[in-house]
Structures are given as structure tokens and as C-alpha cells.
PDB file of N, CA and C in Angstrom:
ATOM      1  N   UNK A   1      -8.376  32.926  13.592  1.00  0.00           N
ATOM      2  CA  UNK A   1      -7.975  34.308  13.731  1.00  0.00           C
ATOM      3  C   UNK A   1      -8.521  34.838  15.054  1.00  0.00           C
ATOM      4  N   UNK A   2      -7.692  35.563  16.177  1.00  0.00           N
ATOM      5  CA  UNK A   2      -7.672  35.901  17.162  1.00  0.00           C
ATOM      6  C   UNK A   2      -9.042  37.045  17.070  1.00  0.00           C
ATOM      7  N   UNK A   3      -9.664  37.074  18.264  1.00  0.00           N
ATOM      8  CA  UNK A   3     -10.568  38.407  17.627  1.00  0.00           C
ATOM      9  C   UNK A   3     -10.243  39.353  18.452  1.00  0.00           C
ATOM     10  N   UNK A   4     -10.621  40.981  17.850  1.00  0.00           N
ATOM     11  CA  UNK A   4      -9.582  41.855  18.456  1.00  0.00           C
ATOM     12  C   UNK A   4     -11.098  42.766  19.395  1.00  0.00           C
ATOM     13  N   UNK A   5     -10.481  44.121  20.347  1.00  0.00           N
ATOM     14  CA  UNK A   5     -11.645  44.286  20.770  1.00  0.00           C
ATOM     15  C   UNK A   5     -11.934  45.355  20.525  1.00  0.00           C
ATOM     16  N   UNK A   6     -11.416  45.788  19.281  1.00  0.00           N
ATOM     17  CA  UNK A   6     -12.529  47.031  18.674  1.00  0.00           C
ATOM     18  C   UNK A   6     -13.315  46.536  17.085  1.00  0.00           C
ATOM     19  N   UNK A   7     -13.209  44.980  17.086  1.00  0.00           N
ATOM     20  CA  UNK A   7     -14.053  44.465  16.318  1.00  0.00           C
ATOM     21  C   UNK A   7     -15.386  43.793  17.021  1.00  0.00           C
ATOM     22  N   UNK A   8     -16.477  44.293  16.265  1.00  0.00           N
ATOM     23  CA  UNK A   8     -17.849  43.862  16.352  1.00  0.00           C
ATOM     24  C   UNK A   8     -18.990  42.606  15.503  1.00  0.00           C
ATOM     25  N   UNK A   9     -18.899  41.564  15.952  1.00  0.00           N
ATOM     26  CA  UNK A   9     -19.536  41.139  14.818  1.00  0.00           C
ATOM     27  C   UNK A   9     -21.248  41.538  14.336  1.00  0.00           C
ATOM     28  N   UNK A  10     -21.203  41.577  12.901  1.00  0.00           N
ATOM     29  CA  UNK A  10     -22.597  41.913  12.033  1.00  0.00           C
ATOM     30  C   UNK A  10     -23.056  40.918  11.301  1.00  0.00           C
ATOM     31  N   UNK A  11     -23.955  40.412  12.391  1.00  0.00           N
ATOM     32  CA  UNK A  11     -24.952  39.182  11.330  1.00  0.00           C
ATOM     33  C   UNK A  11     -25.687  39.852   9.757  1.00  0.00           C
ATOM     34  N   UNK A  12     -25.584  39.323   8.746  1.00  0.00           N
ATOM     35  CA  UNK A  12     -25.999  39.906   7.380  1.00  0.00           C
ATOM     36  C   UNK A  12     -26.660  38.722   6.718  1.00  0.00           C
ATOM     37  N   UNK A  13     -27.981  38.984   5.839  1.00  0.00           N
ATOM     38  CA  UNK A  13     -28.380  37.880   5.016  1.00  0.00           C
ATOM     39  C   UNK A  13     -28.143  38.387   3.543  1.00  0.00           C
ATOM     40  N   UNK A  14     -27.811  37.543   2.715  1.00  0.00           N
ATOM     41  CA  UNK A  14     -27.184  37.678   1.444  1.00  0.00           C
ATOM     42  C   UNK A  14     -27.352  39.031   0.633  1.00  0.00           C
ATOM     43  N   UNK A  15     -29.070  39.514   0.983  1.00  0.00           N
ATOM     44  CA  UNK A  15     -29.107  40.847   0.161  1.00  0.00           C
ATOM     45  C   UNK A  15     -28.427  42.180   0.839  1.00  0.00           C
ATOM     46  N   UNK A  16     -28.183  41.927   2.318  1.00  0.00           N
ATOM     47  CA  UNK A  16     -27.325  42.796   2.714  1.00  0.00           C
ATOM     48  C   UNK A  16     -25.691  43.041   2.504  1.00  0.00           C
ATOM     49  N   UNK A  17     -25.347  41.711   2.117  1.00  0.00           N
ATOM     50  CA  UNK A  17     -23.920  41.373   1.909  1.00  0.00           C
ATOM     51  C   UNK A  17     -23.579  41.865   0.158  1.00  0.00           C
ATOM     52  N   UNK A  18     -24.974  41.937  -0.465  1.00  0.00           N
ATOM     53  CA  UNK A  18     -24.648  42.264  -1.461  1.00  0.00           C
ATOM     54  C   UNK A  18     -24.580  43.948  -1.717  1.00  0.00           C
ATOM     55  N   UNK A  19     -25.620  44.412  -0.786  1.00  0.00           N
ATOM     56  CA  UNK A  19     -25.455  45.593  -0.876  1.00  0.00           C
ATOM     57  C   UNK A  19     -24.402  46.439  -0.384  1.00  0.00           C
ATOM     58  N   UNK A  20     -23.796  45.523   0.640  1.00  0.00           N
ATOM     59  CA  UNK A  20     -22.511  45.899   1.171  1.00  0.00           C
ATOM     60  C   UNK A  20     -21.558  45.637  -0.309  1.00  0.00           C
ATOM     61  N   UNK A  21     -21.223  44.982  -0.891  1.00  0.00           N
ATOM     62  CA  UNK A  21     -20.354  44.779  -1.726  1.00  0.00           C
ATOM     63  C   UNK A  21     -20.432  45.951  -3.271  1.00  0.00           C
ATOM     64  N   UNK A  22     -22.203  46.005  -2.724  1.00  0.00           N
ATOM     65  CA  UNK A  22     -22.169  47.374  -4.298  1.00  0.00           C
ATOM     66  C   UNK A  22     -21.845  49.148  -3.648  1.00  0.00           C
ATOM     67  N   UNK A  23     -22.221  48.994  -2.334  1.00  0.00           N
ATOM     68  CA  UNK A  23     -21.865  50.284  -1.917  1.00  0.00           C
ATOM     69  C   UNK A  23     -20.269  50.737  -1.679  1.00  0.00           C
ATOM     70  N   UNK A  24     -19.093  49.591  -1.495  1.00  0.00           N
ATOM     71  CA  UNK A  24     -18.122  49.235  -1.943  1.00  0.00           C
ATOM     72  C   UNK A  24     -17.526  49.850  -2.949  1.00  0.00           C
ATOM     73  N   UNK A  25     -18.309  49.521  -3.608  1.00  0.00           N
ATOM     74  CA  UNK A  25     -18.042  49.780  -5.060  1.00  0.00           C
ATOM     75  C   UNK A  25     -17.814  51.303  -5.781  1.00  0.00           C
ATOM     76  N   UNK A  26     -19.382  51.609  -4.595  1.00  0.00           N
ATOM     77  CA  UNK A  26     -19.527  53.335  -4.736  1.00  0.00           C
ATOM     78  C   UNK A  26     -18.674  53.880  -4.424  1.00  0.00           C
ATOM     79  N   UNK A  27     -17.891  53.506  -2.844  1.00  0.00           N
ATOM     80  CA  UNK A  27     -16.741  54.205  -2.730  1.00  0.00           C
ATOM     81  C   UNK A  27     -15.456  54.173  -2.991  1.00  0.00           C
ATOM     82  N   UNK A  28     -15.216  53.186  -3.536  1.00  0.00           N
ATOM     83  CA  UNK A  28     -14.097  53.264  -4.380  1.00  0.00           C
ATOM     84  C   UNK A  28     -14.368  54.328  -5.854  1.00  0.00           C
ATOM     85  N   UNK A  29     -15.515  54.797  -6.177  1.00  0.00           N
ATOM     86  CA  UNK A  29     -15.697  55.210  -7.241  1.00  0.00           C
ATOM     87  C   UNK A  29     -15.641  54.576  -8.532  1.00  0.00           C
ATOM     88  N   UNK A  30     -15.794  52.843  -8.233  1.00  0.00           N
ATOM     89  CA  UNK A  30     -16.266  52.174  -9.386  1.00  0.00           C
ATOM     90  C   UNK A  30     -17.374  52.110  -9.953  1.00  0.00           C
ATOM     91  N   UNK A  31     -18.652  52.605  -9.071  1.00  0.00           N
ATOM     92  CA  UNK A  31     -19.834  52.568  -9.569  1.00  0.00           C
ATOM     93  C   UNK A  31     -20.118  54.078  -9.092  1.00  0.00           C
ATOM     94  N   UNK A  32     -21.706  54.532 -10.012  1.00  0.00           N
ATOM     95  CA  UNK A  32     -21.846  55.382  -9.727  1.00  0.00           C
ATOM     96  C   UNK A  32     -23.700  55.486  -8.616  1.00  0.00           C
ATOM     97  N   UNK A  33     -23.776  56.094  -8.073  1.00  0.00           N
ATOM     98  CA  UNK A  33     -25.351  55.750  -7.296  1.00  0.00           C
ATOM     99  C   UNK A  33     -26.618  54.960  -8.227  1.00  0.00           C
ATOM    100  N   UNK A  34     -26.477  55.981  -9.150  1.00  0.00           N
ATOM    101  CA  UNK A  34     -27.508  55.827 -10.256  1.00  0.00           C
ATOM    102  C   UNK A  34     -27.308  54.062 -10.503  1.00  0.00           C
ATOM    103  N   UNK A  35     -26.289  53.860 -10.888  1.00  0.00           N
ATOM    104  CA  UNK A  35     -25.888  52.470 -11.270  1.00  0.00           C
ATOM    105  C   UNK A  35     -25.990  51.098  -9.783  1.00  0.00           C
ATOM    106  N   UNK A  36     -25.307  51.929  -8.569  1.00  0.00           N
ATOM    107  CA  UNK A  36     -25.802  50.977  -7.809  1.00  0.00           C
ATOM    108  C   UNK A  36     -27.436  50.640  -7.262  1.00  0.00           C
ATOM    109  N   UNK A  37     -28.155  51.972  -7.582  1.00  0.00           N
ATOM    110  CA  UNK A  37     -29.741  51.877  -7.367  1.00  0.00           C
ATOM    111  C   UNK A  37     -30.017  50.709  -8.547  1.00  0.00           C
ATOM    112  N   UNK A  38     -29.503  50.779  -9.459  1.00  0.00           N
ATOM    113  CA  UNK A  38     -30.202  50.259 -10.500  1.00  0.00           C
ATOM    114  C   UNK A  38     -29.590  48.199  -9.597  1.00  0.00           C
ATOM    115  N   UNK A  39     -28.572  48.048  -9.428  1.00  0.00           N
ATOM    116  CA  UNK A  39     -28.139  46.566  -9.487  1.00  0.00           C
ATOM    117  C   UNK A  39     -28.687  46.101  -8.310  1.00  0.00           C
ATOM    118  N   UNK A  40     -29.268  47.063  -7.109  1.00  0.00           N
ATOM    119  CA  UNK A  40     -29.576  47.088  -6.274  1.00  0.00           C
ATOM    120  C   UNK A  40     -31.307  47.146  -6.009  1.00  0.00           C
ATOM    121  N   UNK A  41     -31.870  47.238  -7.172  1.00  0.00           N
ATOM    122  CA  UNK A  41     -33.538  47.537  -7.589  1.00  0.00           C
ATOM    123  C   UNK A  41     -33.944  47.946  -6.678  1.00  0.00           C
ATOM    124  N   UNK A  42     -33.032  49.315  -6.477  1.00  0.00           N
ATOM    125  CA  UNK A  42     -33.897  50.425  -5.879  1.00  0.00           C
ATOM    126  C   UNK A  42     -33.773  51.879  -6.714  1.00  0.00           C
ATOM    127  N   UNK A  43     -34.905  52.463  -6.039  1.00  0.00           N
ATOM    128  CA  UNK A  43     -34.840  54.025  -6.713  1.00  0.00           C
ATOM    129  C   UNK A  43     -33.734  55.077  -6.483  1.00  0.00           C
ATOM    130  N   UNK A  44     -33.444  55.487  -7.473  1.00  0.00           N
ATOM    131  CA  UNK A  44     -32.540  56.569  -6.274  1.00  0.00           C
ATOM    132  C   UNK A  44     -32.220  57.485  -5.571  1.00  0.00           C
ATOM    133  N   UNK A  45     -33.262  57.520  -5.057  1.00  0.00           N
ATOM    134  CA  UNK A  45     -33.689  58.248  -3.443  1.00  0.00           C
ATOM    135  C   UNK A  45     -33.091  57.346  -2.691  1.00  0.00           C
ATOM    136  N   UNK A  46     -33.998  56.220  -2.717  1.00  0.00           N
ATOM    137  CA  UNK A  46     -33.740  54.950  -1.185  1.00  0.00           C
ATOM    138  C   UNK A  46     -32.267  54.544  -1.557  1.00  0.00           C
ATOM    139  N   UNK A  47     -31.770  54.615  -3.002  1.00  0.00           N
ATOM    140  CA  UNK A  47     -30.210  53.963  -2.721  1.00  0.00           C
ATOM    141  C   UNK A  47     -29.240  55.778  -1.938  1.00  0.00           C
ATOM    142  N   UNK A  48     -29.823  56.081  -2.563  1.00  0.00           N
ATOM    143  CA  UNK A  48     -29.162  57.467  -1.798  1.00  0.00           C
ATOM    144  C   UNK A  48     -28.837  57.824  -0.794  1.00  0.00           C
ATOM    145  N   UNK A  49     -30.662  57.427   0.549  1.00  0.00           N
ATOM    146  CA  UNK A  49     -30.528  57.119   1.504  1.00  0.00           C
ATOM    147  C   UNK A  49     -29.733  56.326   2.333  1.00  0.00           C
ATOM    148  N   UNK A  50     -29.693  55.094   1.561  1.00  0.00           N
ATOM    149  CA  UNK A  50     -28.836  53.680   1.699  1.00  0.00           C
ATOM    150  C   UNK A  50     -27.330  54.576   1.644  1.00  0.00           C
ATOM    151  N   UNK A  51     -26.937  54.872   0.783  1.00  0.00           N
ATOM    152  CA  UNK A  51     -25.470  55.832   0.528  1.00  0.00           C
ATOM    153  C   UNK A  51     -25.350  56.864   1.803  1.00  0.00           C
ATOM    154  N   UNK A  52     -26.267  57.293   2.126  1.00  0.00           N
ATOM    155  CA  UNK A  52     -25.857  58.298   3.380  1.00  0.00           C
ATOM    156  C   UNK A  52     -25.314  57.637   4.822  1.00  0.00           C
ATOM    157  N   UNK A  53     -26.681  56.309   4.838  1.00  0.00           N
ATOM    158  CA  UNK A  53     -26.403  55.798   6.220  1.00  0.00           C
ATOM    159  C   UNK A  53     -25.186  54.363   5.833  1.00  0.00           C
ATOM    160  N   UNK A  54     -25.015  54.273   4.436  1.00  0.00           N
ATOM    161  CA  UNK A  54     -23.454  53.450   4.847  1.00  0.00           C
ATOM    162  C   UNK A  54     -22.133  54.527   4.891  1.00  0.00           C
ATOM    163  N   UNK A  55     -22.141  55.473   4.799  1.00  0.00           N
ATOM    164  CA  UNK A  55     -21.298  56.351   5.460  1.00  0.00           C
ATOM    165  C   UNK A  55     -21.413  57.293   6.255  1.00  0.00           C
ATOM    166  N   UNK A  56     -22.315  57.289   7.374  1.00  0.00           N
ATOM    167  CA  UNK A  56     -22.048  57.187   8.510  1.00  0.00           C
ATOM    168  C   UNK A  56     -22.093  56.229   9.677  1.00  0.00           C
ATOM    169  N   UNK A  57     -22.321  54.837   8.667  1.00  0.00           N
ATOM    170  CA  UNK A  57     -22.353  54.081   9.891  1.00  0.00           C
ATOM    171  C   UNK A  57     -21.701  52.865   9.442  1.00  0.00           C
ATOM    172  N   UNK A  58     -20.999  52.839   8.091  1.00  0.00           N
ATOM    173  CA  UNK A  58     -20.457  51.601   7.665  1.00  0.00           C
ATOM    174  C   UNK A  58     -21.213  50.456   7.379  1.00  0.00           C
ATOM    175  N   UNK A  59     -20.362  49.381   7.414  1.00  0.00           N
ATOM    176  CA  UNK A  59     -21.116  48.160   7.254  1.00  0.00           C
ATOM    177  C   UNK A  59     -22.814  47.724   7.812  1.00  0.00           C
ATOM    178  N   UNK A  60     -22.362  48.327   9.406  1.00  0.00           N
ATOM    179  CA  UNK A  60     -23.615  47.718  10.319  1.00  0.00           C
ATOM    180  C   UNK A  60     -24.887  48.764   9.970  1.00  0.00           C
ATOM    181  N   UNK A  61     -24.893  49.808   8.937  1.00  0.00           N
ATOM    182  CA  UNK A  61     -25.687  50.803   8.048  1.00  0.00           C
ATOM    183  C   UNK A  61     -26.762  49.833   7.621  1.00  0.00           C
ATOM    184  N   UNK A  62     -26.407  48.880   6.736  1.00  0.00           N
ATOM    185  CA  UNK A  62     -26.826  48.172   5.806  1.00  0.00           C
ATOM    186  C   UNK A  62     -27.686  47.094   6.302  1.00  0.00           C
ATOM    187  N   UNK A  63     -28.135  46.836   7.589  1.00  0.00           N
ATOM    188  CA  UNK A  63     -28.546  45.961   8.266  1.00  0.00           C
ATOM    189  C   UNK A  63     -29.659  45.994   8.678  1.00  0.00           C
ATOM    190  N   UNK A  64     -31.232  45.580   8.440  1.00  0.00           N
ATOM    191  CA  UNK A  64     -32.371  45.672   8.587  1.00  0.00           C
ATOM    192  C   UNK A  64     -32.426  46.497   9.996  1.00  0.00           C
ATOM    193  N   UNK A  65     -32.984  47.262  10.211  1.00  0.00           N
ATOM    194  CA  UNK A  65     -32.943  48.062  11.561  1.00  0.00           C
ATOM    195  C   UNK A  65     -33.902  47.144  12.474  1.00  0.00           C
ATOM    196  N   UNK A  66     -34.600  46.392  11.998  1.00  0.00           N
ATOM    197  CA  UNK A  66     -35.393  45.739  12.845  1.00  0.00           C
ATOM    198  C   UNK A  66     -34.622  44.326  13.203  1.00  0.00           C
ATOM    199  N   UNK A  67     -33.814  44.001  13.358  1.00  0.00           N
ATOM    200  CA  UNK A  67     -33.106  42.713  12.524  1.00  0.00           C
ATOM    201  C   UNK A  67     -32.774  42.559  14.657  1.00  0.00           C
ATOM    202  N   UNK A  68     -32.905  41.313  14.816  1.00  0.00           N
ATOM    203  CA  UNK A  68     -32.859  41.303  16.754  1.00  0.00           C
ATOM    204  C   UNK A  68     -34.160  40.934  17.486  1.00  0.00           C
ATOM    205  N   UNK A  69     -35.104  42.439  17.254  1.00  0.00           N
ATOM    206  CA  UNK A  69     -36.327  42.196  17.782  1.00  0.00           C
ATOM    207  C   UNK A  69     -37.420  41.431  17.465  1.00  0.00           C
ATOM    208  N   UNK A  70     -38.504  41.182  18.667  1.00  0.00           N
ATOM    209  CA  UNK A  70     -39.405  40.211  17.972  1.00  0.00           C
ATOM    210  C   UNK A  70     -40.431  41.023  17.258  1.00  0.00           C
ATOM    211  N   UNK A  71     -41.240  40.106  16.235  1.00  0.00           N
ATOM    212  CA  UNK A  71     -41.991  40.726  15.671  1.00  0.00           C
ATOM    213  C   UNK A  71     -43.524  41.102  16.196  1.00  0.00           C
ATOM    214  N   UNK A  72     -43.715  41.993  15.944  1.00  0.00           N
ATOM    215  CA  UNK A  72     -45.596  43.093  16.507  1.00  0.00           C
ATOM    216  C   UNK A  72     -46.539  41.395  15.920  1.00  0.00           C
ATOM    217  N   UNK A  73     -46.347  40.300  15.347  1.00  0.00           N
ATOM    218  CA  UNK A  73     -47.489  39.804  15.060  1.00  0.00           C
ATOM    219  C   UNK A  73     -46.874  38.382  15.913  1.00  0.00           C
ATOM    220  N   UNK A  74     -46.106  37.687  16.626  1.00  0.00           N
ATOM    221  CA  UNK A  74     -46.009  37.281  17.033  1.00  0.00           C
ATOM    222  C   UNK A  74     -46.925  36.565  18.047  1.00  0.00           C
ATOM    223  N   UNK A  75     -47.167  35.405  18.421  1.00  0.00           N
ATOM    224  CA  UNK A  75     -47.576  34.572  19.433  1.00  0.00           C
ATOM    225  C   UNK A  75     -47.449  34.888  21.041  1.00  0.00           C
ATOM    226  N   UNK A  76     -48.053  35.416  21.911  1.00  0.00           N
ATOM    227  CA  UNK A  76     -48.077  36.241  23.268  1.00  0.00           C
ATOM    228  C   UNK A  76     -47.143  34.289  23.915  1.00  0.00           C
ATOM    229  N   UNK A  77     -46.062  34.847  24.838  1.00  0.00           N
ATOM    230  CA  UNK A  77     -45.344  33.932  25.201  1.00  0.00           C
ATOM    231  C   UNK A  77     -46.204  32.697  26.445  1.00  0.00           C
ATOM    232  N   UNK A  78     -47.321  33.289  27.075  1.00  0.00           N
ATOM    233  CA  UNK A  78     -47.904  32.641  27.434  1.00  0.00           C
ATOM    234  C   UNK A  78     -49.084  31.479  26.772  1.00  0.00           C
ATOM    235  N   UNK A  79     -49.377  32.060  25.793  1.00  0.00           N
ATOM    236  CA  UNK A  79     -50.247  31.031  24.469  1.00  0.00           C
ATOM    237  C   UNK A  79     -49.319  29.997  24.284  1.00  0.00           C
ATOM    238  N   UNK A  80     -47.862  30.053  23.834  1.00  0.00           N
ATOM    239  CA  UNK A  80     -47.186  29.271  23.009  1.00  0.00           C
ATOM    240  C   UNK A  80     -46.831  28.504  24.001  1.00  0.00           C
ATOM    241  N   UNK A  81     -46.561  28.863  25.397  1.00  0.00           N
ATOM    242  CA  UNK A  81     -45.978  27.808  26.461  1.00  0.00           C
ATOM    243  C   UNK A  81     -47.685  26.887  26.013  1.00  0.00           C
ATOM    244  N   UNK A  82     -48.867  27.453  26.304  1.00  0.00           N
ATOM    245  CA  UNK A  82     -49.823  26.509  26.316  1.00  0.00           C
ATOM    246  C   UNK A  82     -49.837  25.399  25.214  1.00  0.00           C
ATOM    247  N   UNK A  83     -49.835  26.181  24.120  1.00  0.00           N
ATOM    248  CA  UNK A  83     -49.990  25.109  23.489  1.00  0.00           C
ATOM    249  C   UNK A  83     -48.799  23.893  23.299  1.00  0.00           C
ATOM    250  N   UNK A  84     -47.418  24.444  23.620  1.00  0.00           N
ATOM    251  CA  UNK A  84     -46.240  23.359  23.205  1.00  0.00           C
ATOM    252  C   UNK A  84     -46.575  22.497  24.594  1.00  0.00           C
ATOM    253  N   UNK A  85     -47.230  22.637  25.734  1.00  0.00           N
ATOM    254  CA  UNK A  85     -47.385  22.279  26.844  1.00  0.00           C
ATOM    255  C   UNK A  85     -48.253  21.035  26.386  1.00  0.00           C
ATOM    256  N   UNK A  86     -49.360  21.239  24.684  1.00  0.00           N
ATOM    257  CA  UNK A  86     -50.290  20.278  24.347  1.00  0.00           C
ATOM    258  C   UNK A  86     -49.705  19.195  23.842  1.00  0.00           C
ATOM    259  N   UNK A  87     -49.240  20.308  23.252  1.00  0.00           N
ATOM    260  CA  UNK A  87     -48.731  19.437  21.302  1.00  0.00           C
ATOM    261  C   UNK A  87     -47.105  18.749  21.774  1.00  0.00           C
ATOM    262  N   UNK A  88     -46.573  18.691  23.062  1.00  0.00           N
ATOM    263  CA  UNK A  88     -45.405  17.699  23.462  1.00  0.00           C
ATOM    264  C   UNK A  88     -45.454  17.076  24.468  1.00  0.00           C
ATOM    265  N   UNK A  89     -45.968  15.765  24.041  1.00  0.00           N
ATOM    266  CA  UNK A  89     -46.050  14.927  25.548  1.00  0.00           C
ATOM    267  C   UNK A  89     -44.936  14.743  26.714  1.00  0.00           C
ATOM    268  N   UNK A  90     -45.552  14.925  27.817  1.00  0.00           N
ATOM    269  CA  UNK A  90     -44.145  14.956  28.958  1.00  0.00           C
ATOM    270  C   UNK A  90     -43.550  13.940  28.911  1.00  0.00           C
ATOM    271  N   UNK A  91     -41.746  14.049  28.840  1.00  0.00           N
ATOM    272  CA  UNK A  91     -41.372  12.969  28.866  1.00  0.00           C
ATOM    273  C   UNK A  91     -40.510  12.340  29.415  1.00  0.00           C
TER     274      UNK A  91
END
């Protein structure tokens, strides 16, 4: 399938894909919040929240906001050159 250019792709790991599929649900008016907090084991505040920012932002809503960047506990890039510099003999 050709890709078009007002499509974006959204990397998702399964619990996002699922939550995409129950918030779905919400708007079709098959489920109700209460019910997707519950399948979703969250409270429903945070599914609420979750309900606000998948409609205004759709799919890519649902997507760890941190999800890209590296992480605050990470290895300083100069350590890790050192040590892979140890631990892989030149070859």
C-alpha cells in the first residue's frame, strides 16, 4: 500500500494498541468511561484524562509521551564508548 502524505506513522506497544482499541470503543459509544477505566485498570480520572487527550489528539494521544527520548538514568556516551572500546577486541 502506497503511503500517502498526510499519513504519519505511530510506533505503539501492545498496551497502547489496546488502549487505542478500548477508547474506540468509547467513541463509538459502545463502552462507557467508567467501563473502559475499568478494562483498562485505570481510575477514572486518568482514563478520563486518557479520554480528553485521545480526542484531541487521536491515536498519537495514546503514546507514552516520553516514548523517542533517552532515558535521565542512562550511561554518559563517553563511559560506554570506553568500556565497549574494552569489552570488544579490535578486529
Amino acid at each position: 500500500m502506497p503511503s500517502r502524505p498526510d499519513m504519519e506513522t505511530i510506533t505503539m506497544n501492545r498496551k497502547e494498541r489496546k488502549r487505542m482499541t478500548i477508547m474506540s470503543g468509547v467513541k463509538r459509544k459502545e463502552l462507557s468511561q467508567v467501563q473502559a477505566a475499568e478494562l483498562m485498570g485505570l481510575g477514572y480520572r486518568q482514563a478520563k484524562r486518557l479520554w480528553r487527550r485521545y480526542q484531541d489528539e487521536g491515536d498519537a494521544g495514546l503514546v507514552h509521551r516520553l516514548r523517542g527520548r533517552a532515558g535521565l538514568r542512562r550511561t554518559a556516551p563517553a563511559l560506554r564508548a570506553q568500556v565497549l572500546r574494552f569489552a570488544l577486541p579490535a578486529l
